[in-house]
PDB file of N, CA and C in Angstrom:
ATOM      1  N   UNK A   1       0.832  -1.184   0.000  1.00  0.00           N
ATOM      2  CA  UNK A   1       0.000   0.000   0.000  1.00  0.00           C
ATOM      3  C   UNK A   1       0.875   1.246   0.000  1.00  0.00           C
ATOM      4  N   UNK A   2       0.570   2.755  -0.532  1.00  0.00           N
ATOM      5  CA  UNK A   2       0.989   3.972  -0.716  1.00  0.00           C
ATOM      6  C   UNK A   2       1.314   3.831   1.206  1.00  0.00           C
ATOM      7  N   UNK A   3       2.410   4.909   1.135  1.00  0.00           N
ATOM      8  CA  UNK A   3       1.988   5.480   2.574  1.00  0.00           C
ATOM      9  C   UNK A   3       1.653   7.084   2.483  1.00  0.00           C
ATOM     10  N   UNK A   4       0.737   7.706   3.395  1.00  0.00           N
ATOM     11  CA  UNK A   4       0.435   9.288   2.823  1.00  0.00           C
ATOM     12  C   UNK A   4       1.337   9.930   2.451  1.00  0.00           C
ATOM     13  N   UNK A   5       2.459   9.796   2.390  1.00  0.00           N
ATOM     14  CA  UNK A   5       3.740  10.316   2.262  1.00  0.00           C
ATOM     15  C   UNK A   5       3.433   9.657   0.491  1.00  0.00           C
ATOM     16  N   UNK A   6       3.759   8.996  -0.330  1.00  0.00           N
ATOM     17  CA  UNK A   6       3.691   8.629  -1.603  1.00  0.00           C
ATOM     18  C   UNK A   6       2.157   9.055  -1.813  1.00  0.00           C
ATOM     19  N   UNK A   7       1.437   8.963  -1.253  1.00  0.00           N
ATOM     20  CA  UNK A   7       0.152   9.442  -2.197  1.00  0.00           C
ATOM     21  C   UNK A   7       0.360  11.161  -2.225  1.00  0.00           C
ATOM     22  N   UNK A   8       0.453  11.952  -0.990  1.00  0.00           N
ATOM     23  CA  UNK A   8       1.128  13.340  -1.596  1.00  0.00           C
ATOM     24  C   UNK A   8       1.954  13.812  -2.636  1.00  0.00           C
ATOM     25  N   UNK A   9       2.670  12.570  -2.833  1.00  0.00           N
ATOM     26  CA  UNK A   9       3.978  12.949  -3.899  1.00  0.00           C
ATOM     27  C   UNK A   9       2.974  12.543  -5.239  1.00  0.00           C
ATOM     28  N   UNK A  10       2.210  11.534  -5.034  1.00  0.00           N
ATOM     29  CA  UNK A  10       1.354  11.390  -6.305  1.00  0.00           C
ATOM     30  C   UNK A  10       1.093  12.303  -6.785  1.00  0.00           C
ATOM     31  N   UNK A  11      -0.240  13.023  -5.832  1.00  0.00           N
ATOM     32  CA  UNK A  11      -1.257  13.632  -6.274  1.00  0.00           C
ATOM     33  C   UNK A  11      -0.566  15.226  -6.579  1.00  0.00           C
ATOM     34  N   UNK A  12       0.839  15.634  -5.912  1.00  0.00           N
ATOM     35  CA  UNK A  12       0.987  16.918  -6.667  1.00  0.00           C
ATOM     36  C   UNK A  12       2.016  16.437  -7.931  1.00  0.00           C
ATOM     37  N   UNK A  13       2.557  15.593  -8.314  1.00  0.00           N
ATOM     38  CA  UNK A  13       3.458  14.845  -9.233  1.00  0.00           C
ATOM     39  C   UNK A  13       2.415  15.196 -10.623  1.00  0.00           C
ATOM     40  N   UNK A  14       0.974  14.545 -10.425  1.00  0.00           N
ATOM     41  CA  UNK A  14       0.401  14.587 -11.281  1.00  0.00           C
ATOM     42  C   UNK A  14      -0.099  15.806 -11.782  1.00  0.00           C
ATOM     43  N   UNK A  15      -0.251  16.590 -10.739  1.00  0.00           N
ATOM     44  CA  UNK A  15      -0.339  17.987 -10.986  1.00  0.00           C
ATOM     45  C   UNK A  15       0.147  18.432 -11.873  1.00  0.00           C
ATOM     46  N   UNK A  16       1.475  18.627 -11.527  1.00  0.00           N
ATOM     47  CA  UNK A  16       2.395  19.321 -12.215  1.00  0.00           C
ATOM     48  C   UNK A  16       2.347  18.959 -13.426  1.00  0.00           C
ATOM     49  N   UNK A  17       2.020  17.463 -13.456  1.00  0.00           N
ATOM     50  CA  UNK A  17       2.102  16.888 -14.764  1.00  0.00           C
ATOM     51  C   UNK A  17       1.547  17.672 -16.000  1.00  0.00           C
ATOM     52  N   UNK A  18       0.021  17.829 -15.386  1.00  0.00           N
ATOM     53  CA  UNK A  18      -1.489  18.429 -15.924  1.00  0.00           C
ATOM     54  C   UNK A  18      -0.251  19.062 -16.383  1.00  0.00           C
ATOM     55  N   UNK A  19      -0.421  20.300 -15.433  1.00  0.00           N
ATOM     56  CA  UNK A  19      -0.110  22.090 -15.831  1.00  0.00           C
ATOM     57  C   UNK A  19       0.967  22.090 -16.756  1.00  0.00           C
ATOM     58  N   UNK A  20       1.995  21.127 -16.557  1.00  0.00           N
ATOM     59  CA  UNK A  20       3.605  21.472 -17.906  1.00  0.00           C
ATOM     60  C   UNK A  20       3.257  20.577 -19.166  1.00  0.00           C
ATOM     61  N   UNK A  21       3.116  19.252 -19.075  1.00  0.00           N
ATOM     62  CA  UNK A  21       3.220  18.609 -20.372  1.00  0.00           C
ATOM     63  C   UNK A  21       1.697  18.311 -21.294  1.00  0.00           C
ATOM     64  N   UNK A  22       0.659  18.293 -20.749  1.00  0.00           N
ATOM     65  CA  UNK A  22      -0.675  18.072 -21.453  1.00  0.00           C
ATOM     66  C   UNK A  22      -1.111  19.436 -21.639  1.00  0.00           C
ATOM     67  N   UNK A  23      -0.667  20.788 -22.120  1.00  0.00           N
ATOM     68  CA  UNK A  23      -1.262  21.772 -21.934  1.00  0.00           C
ATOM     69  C   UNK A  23      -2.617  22.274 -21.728  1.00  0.00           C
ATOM     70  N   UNK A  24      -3.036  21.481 -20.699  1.00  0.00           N
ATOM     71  CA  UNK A  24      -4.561  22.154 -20.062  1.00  0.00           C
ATOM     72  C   UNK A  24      -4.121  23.694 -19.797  1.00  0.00           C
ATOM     73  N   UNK A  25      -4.997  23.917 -19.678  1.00  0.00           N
ATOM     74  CA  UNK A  25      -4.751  25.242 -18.680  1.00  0.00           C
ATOM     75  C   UNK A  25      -4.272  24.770 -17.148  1.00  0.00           C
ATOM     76  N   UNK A  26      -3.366  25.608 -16.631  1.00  0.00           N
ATOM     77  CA  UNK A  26      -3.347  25.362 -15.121  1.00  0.00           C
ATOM     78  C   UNK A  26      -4.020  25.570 -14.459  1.00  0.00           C
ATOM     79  N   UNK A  27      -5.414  26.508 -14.848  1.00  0.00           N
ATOM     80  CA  UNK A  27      -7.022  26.641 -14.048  1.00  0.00           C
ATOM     81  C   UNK A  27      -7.763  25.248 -14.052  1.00  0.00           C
ATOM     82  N   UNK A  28      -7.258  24.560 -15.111  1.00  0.00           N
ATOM     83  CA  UNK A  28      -8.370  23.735 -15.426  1.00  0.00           C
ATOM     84  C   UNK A  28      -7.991  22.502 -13.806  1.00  0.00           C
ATOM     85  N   UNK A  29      -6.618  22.396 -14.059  1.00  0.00           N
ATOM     86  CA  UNK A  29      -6.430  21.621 -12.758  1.00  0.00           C
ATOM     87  C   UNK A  29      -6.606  21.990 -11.613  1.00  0.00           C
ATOM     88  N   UNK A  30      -5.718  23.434 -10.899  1.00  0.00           N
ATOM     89  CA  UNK A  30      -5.970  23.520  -9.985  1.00  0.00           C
ATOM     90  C   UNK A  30      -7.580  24.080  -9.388  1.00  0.00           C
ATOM     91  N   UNK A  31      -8.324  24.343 -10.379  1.00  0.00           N
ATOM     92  CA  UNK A  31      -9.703  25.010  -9.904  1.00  0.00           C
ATOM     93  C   UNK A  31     -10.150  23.707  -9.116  1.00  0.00           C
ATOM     94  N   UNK A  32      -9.823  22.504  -9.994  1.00  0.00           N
ATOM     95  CA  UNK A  32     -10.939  21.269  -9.571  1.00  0.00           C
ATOM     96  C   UNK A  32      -9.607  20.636  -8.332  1.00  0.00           C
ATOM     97  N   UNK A  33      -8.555  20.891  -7.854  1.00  0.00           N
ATOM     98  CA  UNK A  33      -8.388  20.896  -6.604  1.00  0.00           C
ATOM     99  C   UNK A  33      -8.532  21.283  -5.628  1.00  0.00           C
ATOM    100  N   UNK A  34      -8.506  22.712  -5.842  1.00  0.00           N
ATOM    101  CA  UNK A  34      -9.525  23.562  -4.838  1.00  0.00           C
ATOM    102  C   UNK A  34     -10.841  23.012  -5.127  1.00  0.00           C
ATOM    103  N   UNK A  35     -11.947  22.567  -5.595  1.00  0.00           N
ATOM    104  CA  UNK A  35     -12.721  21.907  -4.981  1.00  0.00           C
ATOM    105  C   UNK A  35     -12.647  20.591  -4.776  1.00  0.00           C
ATOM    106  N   UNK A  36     -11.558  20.325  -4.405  1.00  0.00           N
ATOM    107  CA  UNK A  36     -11.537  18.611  -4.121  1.00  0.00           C
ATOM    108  C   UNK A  36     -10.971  19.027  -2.412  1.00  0.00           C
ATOM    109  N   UNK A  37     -10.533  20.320  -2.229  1.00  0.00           N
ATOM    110  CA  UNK A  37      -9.791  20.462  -0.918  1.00  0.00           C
ATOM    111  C   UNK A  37     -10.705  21.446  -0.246  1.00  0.00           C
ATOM    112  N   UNK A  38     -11.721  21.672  -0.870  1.00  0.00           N
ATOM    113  CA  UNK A  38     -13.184  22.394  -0.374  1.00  0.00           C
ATOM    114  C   UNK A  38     -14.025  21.431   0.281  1.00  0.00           C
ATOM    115  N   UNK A  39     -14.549  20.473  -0.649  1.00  0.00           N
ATOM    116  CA  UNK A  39     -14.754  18.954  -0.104  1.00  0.00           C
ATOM    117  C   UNK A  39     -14.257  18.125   0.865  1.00  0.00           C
ATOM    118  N   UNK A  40     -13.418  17.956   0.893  1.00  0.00           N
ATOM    119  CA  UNK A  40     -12.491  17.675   1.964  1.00  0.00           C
ATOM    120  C   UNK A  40     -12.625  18.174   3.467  1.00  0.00           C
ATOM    121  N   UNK A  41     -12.658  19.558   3.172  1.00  0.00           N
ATOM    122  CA  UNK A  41     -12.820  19.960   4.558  1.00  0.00           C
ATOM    123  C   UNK A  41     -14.201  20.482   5.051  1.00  0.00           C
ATOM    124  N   UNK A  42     -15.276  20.925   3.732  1.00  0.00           N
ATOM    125  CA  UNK A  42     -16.919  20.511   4.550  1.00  0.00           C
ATOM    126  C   UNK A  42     -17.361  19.313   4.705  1.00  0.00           C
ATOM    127  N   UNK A  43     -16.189  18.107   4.627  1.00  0.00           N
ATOM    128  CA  UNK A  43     -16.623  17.071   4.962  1.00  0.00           C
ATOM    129  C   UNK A  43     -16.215  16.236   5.952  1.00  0.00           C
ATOM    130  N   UNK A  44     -14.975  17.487   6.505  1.00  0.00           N
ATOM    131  CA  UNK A  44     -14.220  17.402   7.967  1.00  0.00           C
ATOM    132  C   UNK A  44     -13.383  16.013   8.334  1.00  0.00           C
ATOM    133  N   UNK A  45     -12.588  16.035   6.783  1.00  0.00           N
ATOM    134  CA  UNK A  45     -11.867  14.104   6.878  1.00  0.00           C
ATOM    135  C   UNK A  45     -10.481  14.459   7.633  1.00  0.00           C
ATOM    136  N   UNK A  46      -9.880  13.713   7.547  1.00  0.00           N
ATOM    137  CA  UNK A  46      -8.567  14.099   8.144  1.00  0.00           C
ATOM    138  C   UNK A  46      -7.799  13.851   7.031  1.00  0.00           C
ATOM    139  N   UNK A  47      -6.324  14.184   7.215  1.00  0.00           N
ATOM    140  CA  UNK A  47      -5.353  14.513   6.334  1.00  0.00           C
ATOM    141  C   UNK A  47      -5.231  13.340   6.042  1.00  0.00           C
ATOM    142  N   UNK A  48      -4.948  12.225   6.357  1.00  0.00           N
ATOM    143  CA  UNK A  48      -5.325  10.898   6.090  1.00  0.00           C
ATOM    144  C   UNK A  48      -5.739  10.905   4.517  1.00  0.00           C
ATOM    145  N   UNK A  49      -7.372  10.810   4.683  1.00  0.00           N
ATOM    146  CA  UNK A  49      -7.868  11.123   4.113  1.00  0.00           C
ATOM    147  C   UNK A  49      -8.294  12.111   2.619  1.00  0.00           C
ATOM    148  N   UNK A  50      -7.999  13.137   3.345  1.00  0.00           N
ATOM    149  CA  UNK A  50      -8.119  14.300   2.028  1.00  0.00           C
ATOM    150  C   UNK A  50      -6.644  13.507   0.944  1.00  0.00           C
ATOM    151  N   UNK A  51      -5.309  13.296   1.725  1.00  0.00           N
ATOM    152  CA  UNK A  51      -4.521  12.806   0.716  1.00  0.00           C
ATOM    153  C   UNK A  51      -4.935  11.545  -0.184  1.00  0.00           C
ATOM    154  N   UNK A  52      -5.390  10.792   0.640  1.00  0.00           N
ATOM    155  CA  UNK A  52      -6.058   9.160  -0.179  1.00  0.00           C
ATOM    156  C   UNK A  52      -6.962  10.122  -1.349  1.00  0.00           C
ATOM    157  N   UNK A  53      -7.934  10.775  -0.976  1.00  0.00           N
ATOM    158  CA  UNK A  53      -8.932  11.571  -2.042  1.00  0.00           C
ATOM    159  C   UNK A  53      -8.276  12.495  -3.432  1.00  0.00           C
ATOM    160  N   UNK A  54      -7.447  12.986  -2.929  1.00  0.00           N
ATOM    161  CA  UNK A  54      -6.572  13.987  -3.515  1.00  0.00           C
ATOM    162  C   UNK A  54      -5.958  12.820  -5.028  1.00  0.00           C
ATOM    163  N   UNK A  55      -5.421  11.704  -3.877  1.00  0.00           N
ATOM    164  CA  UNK A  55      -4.579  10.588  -5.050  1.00  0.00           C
ATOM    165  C   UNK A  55      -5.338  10.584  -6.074  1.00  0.00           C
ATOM    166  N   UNK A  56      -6.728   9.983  -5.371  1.00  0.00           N
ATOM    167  CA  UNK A  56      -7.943   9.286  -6.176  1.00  0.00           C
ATOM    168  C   UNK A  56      -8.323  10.326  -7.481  1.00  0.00           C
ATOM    169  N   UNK A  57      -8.305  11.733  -7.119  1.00  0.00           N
ATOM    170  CA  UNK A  57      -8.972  12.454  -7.951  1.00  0.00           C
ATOM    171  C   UNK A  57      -7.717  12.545  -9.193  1.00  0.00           C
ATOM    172  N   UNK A  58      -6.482  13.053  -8.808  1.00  0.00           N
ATOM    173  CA  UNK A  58      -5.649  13.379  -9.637  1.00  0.00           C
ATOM    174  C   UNK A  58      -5.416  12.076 -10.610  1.00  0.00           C
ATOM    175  N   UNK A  59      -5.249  10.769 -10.307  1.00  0.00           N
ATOM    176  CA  UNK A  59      -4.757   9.634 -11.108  1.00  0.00           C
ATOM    177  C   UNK A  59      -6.211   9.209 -12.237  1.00  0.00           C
ATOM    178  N   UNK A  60      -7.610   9.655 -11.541  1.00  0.00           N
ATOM    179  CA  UNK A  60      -8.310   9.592 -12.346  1.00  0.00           C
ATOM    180  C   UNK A  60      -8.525  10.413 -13.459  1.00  0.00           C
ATOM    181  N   UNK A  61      -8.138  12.075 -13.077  1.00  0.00           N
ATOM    182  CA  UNK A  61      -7.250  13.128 -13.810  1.00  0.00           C
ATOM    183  C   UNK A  61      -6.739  12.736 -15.121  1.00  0.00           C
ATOM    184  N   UNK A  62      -5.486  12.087 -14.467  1.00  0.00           N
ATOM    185  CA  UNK A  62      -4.462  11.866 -15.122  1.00  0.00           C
ATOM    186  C   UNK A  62      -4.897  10.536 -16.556  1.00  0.00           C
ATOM    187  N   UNK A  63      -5.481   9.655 -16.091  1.00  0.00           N
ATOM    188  CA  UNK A  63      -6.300   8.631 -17.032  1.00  0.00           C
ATOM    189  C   UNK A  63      -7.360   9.276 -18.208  1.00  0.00           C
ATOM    190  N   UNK A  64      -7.993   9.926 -17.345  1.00  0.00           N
ATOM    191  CA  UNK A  64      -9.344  10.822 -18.516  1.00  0.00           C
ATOM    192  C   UNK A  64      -8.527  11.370 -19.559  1.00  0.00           C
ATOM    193  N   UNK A  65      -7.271  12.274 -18.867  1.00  0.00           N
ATOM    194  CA  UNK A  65      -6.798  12.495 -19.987  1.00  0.00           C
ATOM    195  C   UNK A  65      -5.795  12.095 -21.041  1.00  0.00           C
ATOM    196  N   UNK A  66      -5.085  10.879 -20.691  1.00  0.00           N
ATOM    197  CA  UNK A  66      -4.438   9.922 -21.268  1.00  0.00           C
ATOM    198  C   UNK A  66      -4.983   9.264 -22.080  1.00  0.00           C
ATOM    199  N   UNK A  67      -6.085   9.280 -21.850  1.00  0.00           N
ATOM    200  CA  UNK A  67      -7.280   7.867 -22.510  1.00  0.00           C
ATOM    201  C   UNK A  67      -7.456   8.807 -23.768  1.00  0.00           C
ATOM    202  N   UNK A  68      -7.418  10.532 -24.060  1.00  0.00           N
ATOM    203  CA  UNK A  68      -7.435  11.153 -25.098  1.00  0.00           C
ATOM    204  C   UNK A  68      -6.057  11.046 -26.056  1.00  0.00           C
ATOM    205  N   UNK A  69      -5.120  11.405 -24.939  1.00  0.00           N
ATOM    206  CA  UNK A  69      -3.956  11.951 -26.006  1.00  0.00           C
ATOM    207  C   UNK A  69      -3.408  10.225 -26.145  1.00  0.00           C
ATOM    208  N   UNK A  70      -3.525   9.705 -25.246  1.00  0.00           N
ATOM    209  CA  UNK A  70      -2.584   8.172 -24.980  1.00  0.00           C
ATOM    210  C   UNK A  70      -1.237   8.023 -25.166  1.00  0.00           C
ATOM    211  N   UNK A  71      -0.554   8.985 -24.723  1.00  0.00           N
ATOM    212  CA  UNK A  71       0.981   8.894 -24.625  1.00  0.00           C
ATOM    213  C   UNK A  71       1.451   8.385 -23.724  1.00  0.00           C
ATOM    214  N   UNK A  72       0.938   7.698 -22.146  1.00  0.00           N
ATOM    215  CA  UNK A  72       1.674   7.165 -20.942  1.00  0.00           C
ATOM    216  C   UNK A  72       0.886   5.863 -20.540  1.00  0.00           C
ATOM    217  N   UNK A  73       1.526   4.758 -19.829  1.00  0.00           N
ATOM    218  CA  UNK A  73       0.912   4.286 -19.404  1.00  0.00           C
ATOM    219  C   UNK A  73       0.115   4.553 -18.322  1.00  0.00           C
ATOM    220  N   UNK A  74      -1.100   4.253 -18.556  1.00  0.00           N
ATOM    221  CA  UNK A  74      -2.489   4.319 -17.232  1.00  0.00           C
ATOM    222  C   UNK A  74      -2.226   3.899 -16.180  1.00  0.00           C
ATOM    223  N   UNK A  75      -2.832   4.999 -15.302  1.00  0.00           N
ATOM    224  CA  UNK A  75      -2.562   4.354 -13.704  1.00  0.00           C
ATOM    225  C   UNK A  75      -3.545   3.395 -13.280  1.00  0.00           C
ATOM    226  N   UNK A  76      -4.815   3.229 -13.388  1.00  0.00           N
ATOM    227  CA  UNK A  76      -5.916   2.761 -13.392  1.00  0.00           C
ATOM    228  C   UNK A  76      -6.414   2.008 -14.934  1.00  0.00           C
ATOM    229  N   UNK A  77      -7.384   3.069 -15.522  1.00  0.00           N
ATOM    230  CA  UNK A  77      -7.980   2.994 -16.550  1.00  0.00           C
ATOM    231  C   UNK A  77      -7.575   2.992 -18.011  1.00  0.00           C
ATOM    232  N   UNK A  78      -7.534   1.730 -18.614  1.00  0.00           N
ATOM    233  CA  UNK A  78      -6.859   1.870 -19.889  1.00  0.00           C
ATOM    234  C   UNK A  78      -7.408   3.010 -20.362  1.00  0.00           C
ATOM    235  N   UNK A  79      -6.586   3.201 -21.973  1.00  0.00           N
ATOM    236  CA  UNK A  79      -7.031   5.078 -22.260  1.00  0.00           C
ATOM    237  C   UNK A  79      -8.182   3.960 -23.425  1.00  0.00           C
ATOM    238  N   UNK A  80      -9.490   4.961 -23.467  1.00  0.00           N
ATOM    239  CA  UNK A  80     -10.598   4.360 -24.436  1.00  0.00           C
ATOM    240  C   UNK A  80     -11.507   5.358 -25.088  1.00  0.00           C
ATOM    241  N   UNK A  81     -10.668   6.620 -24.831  1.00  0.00           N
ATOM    242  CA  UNK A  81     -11.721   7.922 -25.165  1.00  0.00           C
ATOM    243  C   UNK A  81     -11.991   7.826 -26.942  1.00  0.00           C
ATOM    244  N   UNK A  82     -12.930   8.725 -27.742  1.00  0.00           N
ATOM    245  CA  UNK A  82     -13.188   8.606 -28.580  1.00  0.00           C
ATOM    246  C   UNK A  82     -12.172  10.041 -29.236  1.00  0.00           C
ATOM    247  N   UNK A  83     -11.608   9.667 -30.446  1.00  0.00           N
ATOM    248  CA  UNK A  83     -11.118  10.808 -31.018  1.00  0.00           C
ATOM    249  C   UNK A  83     -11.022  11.882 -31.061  1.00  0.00           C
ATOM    250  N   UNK A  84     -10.686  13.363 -30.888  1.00  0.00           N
ATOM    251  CA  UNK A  84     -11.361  14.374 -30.601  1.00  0.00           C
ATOM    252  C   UNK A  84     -12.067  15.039 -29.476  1.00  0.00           C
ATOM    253  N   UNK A  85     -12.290  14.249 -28.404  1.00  0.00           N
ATOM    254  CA  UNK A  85     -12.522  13.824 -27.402  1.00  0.00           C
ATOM    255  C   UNK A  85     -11.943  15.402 -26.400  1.00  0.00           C
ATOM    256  N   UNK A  86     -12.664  16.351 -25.831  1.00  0.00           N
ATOM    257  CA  UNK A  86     -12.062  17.482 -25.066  1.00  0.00           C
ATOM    258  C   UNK A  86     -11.378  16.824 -24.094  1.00  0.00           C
ATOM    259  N   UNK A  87     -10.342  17.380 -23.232  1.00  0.00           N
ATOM    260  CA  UNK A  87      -9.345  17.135 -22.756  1.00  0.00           C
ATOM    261  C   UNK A  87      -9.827  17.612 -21.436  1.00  0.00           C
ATOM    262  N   UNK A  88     -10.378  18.984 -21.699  1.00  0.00           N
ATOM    263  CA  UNK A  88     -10.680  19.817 -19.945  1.00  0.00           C
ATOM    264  C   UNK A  88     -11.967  18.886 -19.934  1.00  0.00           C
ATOM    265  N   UNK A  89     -12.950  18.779 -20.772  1.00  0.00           N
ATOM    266  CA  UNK A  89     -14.726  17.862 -20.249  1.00  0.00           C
ATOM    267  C   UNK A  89     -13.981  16.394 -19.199  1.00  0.00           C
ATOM    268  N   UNK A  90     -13.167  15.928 -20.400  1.00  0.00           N
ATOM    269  CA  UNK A  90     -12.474  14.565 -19.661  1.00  0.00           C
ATOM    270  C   UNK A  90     -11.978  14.615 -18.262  1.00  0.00           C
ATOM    271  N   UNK A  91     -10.871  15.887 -17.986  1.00  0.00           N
ATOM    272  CA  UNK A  91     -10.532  16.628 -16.594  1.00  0.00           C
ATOM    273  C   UNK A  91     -11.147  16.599 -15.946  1.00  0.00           C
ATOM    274  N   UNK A  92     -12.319  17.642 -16.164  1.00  0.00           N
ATOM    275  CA  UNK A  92     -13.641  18.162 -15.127  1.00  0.00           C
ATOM    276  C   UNK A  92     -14.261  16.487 -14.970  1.00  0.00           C
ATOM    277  N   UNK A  93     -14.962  16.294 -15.772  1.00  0.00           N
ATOM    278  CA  UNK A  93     -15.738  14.491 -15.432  1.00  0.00           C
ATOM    279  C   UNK A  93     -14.937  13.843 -14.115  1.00  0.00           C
ATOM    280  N   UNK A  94     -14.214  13.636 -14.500  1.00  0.00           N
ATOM    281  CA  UNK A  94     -13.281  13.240 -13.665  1.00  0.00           C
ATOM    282  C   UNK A  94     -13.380  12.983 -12.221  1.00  0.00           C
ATOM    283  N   UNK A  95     -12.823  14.152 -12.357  1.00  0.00           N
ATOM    284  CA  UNK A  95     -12.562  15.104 -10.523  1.00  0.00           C
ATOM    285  C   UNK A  95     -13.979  14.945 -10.303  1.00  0.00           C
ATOM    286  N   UNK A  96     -15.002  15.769 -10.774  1.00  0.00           N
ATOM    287  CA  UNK A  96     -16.350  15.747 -10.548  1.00  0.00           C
ATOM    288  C   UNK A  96     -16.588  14.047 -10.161  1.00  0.00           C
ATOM    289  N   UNK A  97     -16.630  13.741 -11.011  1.00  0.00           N
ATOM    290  CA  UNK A  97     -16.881  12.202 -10.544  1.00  0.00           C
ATOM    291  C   UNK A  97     -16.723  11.348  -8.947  1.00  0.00           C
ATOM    292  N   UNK A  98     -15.110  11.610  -9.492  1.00  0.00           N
ATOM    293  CA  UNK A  98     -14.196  11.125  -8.275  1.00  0.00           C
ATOM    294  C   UNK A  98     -14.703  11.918  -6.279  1.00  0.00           C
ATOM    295  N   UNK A  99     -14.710  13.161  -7.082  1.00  0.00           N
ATOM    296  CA  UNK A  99     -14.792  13.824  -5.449  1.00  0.00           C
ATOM    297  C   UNK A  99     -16.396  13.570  -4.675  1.00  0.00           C
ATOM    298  N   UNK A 100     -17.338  13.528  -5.876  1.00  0.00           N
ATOM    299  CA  UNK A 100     -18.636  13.301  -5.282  1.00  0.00           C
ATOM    300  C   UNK A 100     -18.761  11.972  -5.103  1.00  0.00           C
ATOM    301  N   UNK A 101     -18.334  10.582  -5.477  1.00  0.00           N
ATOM    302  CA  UNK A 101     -17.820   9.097  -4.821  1.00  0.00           C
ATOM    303  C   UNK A 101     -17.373   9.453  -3.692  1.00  0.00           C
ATOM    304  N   UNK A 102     -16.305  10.070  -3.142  1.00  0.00           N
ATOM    305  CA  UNK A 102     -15.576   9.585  -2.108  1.00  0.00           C
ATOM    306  C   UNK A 102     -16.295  10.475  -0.892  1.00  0.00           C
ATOM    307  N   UNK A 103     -16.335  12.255  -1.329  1.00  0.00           N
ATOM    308  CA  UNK A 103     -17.139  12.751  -0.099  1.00  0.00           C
ATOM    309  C   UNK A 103     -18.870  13.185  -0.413  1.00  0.00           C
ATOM    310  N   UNK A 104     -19.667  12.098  -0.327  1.00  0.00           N
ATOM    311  CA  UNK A 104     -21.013  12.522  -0.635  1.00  0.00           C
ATOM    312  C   UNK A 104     -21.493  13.785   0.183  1.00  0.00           C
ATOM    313  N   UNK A 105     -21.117  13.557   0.983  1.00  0.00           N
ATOM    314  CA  UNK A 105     -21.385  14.131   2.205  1.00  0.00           C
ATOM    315  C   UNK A 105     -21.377  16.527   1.428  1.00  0.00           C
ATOM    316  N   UNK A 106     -20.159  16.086   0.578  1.00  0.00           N
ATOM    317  CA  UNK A 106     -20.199  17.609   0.387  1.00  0.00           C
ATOM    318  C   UNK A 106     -20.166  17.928  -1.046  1.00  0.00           C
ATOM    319  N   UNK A 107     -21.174  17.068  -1.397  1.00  0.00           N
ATOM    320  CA  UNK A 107     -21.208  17.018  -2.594  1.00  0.00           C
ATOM    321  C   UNK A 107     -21.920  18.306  -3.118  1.00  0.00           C
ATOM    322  N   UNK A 108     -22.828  19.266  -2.244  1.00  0.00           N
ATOM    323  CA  UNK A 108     -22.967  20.780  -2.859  1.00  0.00           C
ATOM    324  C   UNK A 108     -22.487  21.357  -2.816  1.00  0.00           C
ATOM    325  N   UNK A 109     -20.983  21.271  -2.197  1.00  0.00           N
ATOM    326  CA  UNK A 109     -20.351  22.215  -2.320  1.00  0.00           C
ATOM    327  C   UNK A 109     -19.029  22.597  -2.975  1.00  0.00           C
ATOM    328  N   UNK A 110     -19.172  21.331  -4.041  1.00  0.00           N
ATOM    329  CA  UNK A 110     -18.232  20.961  -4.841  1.00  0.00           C
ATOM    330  C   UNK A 110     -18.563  22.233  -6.166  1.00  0.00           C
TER     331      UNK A 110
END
């Protein structure tokens, strides 16, 4: 298993990833971390936690949009997107997805 120590290094690793080599915008990522770390804390988890979530959101991130361009191997999800396929919809889905699974609890305020 990760220890929170490797899932931190994940989830900003992948970050960075987003923002330098897939040219999203760097809004497009960090907006939907700030609400993954909005979530997080109207949903009062512990750091524990928010990092396990954080992993979860970014590697699913990182897949949505691999599954478009398909240049890396997948962390999860083979890449299966359809051609043409937006890159930020794939992003946003994503995170959206991911953060309302893990904290229902703050899911309006995502």
């Amino acid at each position: 298993m990760f220890s929170p120590k490797k899932f931190t290094i994940l989830a900003i690793s992948l970050a960075i990833f987003f923002c330098v080599r897939l040219g999203l915008r760097p809004d497009d990522v960090t907006d939907w971390n700030q609400h993954m770390l909005r979530a997080t804390t109207v949903a009062g988890t512990s750091p524990l936690v928010t990092t396990r979530v954080a992993a979860i959101v970014q590697a699913s991130v990182f897949d949505a949009v691999n599954g478009i361009d398909r240049k890396y191997a997948a962390v999860h999800v083979a890449p299966a997107a359809p051609a043409g396929a937006s890159r930020r919809a794939a992003a946003v889905q994503a995170a959206l997805h991911n953060i309302s699974r893990a904290l229902p609890s703050a899911e309006g305020y995502i």
